[in-house]
N, C-alpha and C. Protein backbone atom coordinates (compact mmCIF):
# COMPACT_ATOMS: atom_id res chain seq x y z
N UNK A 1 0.85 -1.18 0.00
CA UNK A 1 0.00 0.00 0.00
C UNK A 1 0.89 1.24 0.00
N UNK A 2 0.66 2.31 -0.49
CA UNK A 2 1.29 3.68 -0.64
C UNK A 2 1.10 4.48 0.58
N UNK A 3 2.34 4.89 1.01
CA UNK A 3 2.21 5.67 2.33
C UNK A 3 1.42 6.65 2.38
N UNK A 4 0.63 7.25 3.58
CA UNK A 4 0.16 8.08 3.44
C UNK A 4 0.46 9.56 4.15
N UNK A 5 0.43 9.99 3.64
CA UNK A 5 0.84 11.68 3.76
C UNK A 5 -0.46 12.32 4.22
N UNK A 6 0.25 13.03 5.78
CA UNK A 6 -1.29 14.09 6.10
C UNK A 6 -0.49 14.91 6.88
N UNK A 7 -1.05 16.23 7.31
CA UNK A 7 -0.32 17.35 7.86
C UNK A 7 -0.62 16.86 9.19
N UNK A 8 0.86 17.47 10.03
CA UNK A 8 0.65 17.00 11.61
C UNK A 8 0.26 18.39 12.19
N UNK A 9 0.15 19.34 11.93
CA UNK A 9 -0.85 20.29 12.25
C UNK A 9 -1.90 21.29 11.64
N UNK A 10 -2.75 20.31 10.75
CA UNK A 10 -3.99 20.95 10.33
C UNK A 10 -4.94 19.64 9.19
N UNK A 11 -4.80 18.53 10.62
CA UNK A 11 -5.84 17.48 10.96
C UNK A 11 -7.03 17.73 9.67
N UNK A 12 -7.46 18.82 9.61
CA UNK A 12 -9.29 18.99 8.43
C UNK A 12 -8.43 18.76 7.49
N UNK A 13 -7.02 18.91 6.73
CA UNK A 13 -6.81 18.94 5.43
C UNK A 13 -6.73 17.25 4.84
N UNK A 14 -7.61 17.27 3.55
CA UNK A 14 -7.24 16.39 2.73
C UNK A 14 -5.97 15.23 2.74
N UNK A 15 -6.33 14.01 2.84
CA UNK A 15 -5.18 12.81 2.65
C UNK A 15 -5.12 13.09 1.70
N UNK A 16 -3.65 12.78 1.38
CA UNK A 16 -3.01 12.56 -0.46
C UNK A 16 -2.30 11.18 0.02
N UNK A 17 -2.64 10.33 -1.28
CA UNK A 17 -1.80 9.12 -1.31
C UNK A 17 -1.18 9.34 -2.14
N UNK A 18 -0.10 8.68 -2.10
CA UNK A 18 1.25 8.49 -3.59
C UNK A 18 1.39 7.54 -3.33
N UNK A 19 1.30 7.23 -5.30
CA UNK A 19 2.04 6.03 -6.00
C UNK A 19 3.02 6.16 -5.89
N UNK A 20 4.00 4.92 -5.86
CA UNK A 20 5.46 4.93 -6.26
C UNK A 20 4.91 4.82 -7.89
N UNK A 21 6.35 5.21 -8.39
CA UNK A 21 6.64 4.86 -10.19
C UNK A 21 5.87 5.54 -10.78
N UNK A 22 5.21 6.45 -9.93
CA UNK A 22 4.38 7.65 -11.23
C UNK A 22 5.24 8.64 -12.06
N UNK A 23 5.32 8.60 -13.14
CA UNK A 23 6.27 9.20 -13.99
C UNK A 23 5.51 10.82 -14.59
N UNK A 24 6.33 11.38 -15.01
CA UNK A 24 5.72 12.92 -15.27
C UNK A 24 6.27 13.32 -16.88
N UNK A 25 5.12 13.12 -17.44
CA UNK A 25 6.24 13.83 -18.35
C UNK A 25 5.99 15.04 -18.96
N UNK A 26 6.74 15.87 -20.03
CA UNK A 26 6.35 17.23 -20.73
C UNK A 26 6.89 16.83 -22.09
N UNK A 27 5.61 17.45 -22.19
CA UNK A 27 5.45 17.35 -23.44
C UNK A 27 4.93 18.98 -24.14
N UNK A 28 5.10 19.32 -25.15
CA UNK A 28 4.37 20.19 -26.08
C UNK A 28 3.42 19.83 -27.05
N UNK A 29 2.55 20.29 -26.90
CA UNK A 29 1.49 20.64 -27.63
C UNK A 29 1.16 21.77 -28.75
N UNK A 30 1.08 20.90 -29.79
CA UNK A 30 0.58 22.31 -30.80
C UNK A 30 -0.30 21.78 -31.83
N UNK A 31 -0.84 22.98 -32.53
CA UNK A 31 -2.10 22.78 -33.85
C UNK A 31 -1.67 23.26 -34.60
N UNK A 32 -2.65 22.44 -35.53
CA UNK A 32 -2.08 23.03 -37.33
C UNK A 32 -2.56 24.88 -36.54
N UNK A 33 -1.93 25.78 -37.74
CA UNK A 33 -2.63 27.27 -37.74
C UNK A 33 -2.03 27.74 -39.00
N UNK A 34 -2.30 29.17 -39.29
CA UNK A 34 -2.24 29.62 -40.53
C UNK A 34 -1.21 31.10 -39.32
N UNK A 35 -0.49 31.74 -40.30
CA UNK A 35 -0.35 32.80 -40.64
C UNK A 35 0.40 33.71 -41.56
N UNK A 36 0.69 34.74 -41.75
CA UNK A 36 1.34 35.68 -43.06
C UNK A 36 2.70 35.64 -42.69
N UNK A 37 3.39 35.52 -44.08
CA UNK A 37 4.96 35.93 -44.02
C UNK A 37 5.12 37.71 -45.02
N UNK A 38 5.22 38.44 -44.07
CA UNK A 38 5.29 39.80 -45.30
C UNK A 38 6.28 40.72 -45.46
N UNK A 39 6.88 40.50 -46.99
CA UNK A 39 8.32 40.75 -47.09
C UNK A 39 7.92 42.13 -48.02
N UNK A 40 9.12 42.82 -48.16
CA UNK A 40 9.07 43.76 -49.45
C UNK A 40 10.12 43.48 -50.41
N UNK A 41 9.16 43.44 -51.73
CA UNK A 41 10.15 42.40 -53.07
C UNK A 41 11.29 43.63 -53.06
N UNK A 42 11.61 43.11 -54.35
CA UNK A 42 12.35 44.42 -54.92
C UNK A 42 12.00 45.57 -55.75
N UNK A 43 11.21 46.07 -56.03
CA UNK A 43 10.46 47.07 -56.07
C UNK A 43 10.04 48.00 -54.91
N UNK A 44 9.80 47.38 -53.74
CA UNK A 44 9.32 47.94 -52.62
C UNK A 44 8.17 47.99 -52.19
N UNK A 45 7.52 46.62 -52.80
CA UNK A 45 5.93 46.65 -52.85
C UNK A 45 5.78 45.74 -51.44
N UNK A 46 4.83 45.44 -50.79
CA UNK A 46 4.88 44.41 -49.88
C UNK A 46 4.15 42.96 -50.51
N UNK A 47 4.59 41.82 -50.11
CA UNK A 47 4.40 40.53 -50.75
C UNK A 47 3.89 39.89 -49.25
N UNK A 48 3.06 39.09 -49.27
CA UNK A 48 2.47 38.48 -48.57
C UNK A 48 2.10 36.87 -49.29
N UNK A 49 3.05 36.13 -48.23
CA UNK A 49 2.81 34.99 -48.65
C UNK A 49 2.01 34.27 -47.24
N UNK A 50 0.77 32.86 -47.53
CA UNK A 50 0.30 32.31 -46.64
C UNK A 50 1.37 31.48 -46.07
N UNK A 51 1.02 30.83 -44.48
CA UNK A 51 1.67 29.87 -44.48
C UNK A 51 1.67 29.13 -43.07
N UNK A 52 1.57 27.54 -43.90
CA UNK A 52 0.90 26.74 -42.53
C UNK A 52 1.94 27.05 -41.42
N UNK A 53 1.31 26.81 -40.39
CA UNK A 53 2.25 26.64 -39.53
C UNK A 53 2.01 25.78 -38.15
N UNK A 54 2.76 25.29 -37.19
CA UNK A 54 2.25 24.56 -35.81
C UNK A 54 2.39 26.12 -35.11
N UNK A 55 1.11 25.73 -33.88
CA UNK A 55 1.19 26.90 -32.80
C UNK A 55 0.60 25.94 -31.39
N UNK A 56 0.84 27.03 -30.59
CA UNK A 56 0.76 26.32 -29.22
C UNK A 56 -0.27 26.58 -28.39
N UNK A 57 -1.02 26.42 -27.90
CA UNK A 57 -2.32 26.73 -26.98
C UNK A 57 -1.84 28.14 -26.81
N UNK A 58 -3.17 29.02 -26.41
CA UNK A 58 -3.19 30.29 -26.42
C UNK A 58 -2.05 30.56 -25.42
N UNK A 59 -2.37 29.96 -24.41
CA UNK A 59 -1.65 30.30 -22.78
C UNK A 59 0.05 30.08 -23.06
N UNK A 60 0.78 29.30 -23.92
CA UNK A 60 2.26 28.96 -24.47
C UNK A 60 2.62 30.04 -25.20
N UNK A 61 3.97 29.83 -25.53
CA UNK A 61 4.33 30.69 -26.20
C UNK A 61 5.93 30.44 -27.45
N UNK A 62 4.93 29.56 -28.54
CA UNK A 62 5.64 29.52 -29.32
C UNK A 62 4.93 28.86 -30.77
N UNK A 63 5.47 29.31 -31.67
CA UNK A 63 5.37 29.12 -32.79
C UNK A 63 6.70 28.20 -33.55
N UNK A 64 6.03 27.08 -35.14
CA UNK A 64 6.79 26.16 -35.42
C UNK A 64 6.48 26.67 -36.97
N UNK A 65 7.71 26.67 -37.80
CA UNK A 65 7.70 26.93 -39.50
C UNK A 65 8.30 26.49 -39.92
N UNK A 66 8.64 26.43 -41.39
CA UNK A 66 8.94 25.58 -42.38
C UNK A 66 10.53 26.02 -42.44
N UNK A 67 11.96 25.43 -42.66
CA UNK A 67 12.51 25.94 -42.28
C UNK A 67 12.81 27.17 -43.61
N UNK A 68 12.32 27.09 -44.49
CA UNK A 68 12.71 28.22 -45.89
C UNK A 68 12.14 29.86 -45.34
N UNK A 69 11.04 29.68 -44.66
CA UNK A 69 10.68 30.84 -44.00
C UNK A 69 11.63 31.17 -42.86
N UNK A 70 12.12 30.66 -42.09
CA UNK A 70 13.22 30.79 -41.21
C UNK A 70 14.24 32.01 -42.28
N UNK A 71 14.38 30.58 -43.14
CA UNK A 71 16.02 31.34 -43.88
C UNK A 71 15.76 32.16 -43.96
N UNK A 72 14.27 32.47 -45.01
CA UNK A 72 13.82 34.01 -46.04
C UNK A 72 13.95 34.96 -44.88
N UNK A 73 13.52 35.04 -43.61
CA UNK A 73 13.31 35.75 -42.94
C UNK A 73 14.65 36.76 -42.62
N UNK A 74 15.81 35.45 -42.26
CA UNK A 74 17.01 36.12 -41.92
C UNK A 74 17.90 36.51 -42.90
N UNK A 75 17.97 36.06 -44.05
CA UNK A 75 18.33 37.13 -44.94
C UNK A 75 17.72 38.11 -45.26
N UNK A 76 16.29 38.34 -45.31
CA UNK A 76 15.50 39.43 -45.44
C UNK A 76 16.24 40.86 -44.71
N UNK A 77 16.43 40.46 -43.00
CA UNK A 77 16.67 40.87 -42.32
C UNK A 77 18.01 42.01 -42.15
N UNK A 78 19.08 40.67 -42.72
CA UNK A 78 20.46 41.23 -43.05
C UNK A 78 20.77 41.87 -43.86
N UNK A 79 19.82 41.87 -45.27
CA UNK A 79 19.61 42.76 -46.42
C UNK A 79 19.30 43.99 -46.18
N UNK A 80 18.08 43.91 -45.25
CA UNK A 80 17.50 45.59 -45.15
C UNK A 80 18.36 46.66 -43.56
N UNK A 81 18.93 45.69 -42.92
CA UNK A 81 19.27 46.18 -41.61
C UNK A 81 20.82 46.49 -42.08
N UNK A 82 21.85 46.03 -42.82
CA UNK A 82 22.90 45.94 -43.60
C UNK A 82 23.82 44.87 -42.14
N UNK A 83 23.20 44.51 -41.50
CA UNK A 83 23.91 43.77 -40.33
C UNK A 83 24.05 42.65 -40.67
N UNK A 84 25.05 41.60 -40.05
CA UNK A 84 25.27 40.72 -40.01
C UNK A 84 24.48 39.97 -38.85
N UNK A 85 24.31 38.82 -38.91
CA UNK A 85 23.16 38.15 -37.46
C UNK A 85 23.95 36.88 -37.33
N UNK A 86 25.50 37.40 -37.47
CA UNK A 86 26.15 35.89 -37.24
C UNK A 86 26.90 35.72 -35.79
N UNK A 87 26.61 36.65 -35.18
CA UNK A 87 27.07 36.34 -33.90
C UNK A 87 26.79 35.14 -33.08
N UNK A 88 25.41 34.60 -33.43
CA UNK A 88 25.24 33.12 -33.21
C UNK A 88 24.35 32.45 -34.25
N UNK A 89 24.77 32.28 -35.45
CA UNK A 89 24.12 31.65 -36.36
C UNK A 89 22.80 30.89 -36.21
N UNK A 90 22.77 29.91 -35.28
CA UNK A 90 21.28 29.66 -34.74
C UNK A 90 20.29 30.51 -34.34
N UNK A 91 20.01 31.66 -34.10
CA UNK A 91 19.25 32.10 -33.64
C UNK A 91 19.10 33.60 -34.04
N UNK A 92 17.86 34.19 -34.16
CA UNK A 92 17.52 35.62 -34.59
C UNK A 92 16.83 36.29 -33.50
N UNK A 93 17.30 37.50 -32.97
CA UNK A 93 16.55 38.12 -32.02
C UNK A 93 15.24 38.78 -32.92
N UNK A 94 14.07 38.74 -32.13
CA UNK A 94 13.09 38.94 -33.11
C UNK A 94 11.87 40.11 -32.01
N UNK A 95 11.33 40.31 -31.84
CA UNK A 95 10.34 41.63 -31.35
C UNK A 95 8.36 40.99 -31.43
N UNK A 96 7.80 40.02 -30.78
CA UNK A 96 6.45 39.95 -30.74
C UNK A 96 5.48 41.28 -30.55
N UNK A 97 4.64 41.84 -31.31
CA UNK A 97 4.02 43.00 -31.34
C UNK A 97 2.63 42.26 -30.46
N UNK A 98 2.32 42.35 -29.64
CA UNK A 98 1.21 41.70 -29.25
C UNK A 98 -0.66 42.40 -30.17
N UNK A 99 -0.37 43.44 -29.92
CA UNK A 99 -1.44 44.19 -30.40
C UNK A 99 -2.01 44.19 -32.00
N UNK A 100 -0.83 43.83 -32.68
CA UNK A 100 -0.58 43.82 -34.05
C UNK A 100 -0.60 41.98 -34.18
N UNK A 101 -0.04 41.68 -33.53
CA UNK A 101 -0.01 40.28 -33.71
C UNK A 101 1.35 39.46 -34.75
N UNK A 102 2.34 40.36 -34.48
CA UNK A 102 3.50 40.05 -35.24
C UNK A 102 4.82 39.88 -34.71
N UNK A 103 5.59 38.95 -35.23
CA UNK A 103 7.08 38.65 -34.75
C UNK A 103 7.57 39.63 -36.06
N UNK A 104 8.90 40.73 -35.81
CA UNK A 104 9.46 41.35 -36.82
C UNK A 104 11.05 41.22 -35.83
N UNK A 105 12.19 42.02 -36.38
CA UNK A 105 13.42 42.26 -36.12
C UNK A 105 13.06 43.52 -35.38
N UNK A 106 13.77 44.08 -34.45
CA UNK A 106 13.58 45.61 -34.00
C UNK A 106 14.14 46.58 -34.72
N UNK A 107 14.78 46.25 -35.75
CA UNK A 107 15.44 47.49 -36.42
C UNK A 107 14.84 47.79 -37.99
N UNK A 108 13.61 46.70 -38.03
CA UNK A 108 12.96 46.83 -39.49
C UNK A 108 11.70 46.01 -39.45
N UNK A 109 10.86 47.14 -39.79
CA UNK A 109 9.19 46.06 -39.62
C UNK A 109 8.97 45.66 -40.77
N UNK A 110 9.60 45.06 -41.93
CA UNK A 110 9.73 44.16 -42.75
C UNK A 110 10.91 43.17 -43.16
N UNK A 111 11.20 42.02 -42.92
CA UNK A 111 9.76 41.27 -42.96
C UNK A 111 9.21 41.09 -41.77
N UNK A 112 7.72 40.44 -41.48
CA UNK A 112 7.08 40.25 -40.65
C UNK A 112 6.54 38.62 -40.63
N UNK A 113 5.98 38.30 -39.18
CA UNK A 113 5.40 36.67 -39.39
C UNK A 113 4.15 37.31 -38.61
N UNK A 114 2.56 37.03 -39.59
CA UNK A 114 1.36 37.66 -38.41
C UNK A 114 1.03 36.72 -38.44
N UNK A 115 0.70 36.52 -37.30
CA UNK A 115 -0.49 35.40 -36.39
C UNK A 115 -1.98 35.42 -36.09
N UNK A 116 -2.42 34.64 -35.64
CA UNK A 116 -4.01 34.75 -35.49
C UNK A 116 -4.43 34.81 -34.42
N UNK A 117 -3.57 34.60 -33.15
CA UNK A 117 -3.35 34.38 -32.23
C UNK A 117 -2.62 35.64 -31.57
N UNK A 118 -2.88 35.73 -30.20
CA UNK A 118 -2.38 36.66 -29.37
C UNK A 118 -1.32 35.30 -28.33
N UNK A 119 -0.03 36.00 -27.90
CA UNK A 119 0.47 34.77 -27.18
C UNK A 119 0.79 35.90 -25.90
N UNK A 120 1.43 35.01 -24.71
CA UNK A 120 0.90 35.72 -23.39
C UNK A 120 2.01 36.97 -23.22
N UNK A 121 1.66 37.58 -22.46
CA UNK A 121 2.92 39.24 -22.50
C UNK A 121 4.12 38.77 -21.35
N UNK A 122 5.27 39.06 -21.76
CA UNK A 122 6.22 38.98 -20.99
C UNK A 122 6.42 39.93 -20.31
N UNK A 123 5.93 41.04 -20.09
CA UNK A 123 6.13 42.05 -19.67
C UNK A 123 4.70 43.31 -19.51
N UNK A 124 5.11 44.41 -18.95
CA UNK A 124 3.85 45.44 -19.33
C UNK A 124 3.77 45.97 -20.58
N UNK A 125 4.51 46.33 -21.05
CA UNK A 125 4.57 46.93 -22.66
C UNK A 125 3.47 45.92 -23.23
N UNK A 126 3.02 46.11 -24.77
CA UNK A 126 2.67 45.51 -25.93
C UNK A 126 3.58 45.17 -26.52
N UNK A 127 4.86 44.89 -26.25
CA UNK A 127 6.16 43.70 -27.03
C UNK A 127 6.78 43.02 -26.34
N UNK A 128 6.62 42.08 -26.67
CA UNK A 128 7.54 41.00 -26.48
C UNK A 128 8.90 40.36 -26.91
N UNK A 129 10.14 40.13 -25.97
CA UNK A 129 10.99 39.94 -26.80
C UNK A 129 11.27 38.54 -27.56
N UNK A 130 11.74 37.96 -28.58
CA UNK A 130 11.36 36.58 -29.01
C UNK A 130 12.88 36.48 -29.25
N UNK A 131 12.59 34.76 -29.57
CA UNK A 131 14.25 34.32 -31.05
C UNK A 131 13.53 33.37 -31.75
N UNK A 132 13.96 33.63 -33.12
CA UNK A 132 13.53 33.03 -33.80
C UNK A 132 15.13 32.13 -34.09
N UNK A 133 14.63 30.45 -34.23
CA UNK A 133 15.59 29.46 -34.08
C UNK A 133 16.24 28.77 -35.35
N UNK A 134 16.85 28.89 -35.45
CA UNK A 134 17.63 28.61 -36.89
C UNK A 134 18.35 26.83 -37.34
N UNK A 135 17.89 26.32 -36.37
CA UNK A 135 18.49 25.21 -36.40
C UNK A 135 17.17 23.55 -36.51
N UNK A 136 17.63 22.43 -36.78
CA UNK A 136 17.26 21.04 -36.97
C UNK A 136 16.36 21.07 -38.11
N UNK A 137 15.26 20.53 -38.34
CA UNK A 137 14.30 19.72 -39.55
C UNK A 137 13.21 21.34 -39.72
N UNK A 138 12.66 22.02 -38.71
CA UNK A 138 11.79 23.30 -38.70
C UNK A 138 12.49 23.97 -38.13
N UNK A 139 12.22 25.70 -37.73
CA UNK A 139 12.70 26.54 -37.37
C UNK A 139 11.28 27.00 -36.54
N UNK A 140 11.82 27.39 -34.91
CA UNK A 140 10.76 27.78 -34.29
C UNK A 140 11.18 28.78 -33.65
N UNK A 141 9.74 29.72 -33.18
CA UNK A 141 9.68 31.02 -32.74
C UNK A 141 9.40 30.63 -31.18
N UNK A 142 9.84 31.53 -30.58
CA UNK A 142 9.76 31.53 -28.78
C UNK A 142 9.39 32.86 -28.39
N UNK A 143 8.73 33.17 -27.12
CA UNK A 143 8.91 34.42 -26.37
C UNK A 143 10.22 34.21 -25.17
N UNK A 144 10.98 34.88 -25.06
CA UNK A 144 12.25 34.70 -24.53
C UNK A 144 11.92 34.96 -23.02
N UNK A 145 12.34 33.80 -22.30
CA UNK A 145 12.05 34.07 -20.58
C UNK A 145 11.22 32.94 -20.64
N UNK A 146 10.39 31.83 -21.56
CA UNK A 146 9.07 31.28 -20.87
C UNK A 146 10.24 30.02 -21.05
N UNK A 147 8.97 28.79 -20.87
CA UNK A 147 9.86 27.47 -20.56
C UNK A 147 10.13 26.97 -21.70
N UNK A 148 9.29 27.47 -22.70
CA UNK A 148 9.60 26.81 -24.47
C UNK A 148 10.90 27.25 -24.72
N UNK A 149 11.33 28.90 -24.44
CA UNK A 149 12.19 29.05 -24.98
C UNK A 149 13.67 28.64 -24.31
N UNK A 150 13.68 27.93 -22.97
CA UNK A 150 14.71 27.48 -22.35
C UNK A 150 14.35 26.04 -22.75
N UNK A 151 13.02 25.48 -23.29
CA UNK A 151 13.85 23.65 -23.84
C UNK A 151 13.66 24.35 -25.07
N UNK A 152 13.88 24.72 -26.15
CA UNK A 152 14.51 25.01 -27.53
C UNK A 152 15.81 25.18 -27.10
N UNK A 153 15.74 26.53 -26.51
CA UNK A 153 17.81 26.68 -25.99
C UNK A 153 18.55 25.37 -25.53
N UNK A 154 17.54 24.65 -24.75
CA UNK A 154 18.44 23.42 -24.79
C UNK A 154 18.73 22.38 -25.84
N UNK A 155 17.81 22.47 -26.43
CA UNK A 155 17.78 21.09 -27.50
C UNK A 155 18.74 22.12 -28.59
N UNK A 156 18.74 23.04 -28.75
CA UNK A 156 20.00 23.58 -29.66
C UNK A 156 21.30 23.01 -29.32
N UNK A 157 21.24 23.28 -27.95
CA UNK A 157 22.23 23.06 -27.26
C UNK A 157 23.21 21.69 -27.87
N UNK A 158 21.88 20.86 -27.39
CA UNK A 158 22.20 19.21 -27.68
C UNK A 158 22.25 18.96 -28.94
N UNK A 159 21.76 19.52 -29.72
CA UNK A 159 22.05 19.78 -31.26
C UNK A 159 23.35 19.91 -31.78
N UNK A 160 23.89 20.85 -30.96
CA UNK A 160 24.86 21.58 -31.34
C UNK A 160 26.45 20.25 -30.99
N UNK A 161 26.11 20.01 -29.67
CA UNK A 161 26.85 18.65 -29.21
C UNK A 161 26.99 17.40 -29.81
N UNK A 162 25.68 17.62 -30.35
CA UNK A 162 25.56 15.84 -30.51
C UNK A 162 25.95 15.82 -32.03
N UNK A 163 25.75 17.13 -32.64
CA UNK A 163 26.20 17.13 -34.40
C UNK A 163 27.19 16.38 -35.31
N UNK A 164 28.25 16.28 -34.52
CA UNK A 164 29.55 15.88 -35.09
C UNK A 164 29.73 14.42 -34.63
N UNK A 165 29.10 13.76 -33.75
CA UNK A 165 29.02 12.19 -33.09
C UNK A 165 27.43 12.04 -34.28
N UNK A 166 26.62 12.68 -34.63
CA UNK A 166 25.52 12.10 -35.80
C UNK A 166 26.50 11.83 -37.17
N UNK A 167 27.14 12.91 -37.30
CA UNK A 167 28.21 12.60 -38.92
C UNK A 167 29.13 11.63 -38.92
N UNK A 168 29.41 11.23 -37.56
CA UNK A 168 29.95 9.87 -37.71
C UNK A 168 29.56 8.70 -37.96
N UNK A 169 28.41 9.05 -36.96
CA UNK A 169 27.40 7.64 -36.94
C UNK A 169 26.53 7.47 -38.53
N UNK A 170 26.51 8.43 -38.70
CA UNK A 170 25.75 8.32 -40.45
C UNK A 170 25.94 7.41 -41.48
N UNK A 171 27.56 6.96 -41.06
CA UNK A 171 27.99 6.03 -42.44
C UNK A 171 28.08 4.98 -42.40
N UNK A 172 27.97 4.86 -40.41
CA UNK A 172 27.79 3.28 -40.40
C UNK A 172 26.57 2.36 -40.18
């Protein structure tokens, strides 16, 4: 039988029993969703392309894309800002507009990723700070500070480690 647990001074509260071997796990959750990628061609017109995407319950805070929108994004970026964003190749500091409903760069509101969705505020302002992730099979968006964006930072991490022990293992 599972021990039982009760407070030794406040007798009215609730027994809790525990299992041994109950396991916990985390997981993420997300749904198909839609939103805009909006660049300016070369002309200077704005282009708006659709595009599926995974998203995360309202209350989370992150977004999943294809990784060509990743790329387009960060060269977009480096083109119009004349900066380089190679200080850590994986990753793009990026700006959530809550009100507007958009991830952009802070130094250029094109290009943009709009959403359909409002995701939760990190702060009092109407922005949020994000990174957009440059690395594995998709490229995903975070609000910086929540728990998505510390397991992405990690699994980069392990990405980043485990890269050169996968190119080995590949051939055999």
């Amino acid at each position: 039988m599972a021990p039982r647990l009760t407070s030794l001074f406040h007798s009215h509260l609730r027994t809790v029993y525990t299992r041994p071997n109950i396991y916990f796990y985390c997981r993420r959750l997300f749904h198909d969703g839609k939103a805009d990628f909006v660049t300016v061609n070369a002309d200077g017109s704005l282009i708006t392309r659709n595009l599926d995407i995974f998203i995360s319950d309202p209350h989370k805070a992150y977004i999943i894309l294809d990784k060509d929108v990743g790329l387009a994004m960060t060269s977009a970026i480096a083109k119009q800002t004349g900066f380089s964003l190679a200080t850590d190749p994986d990753k793009v500091p990026l700006t959530f507009y809550h009100s507007s409903r958009y991830f952009a760069h802070h130094t250029a509101p094109y290009p943009r990723i709009v959403i359909k969705q409002d995701l939760p505020h990190q702060n009092a302002s109407n922005m949020s700070p994000a990174t957009l992730w440059l690395w594995g099979a998709s490229h995903w968006i975070t609000l910086d500070g929540t728990s998505h964006h510390m397991f992405v930072e990690s699994c980069s991490e392990s990405h980043g480690r485990l890269k050169g022990v996968a190119e080995l293992l590949k051939d055999r």
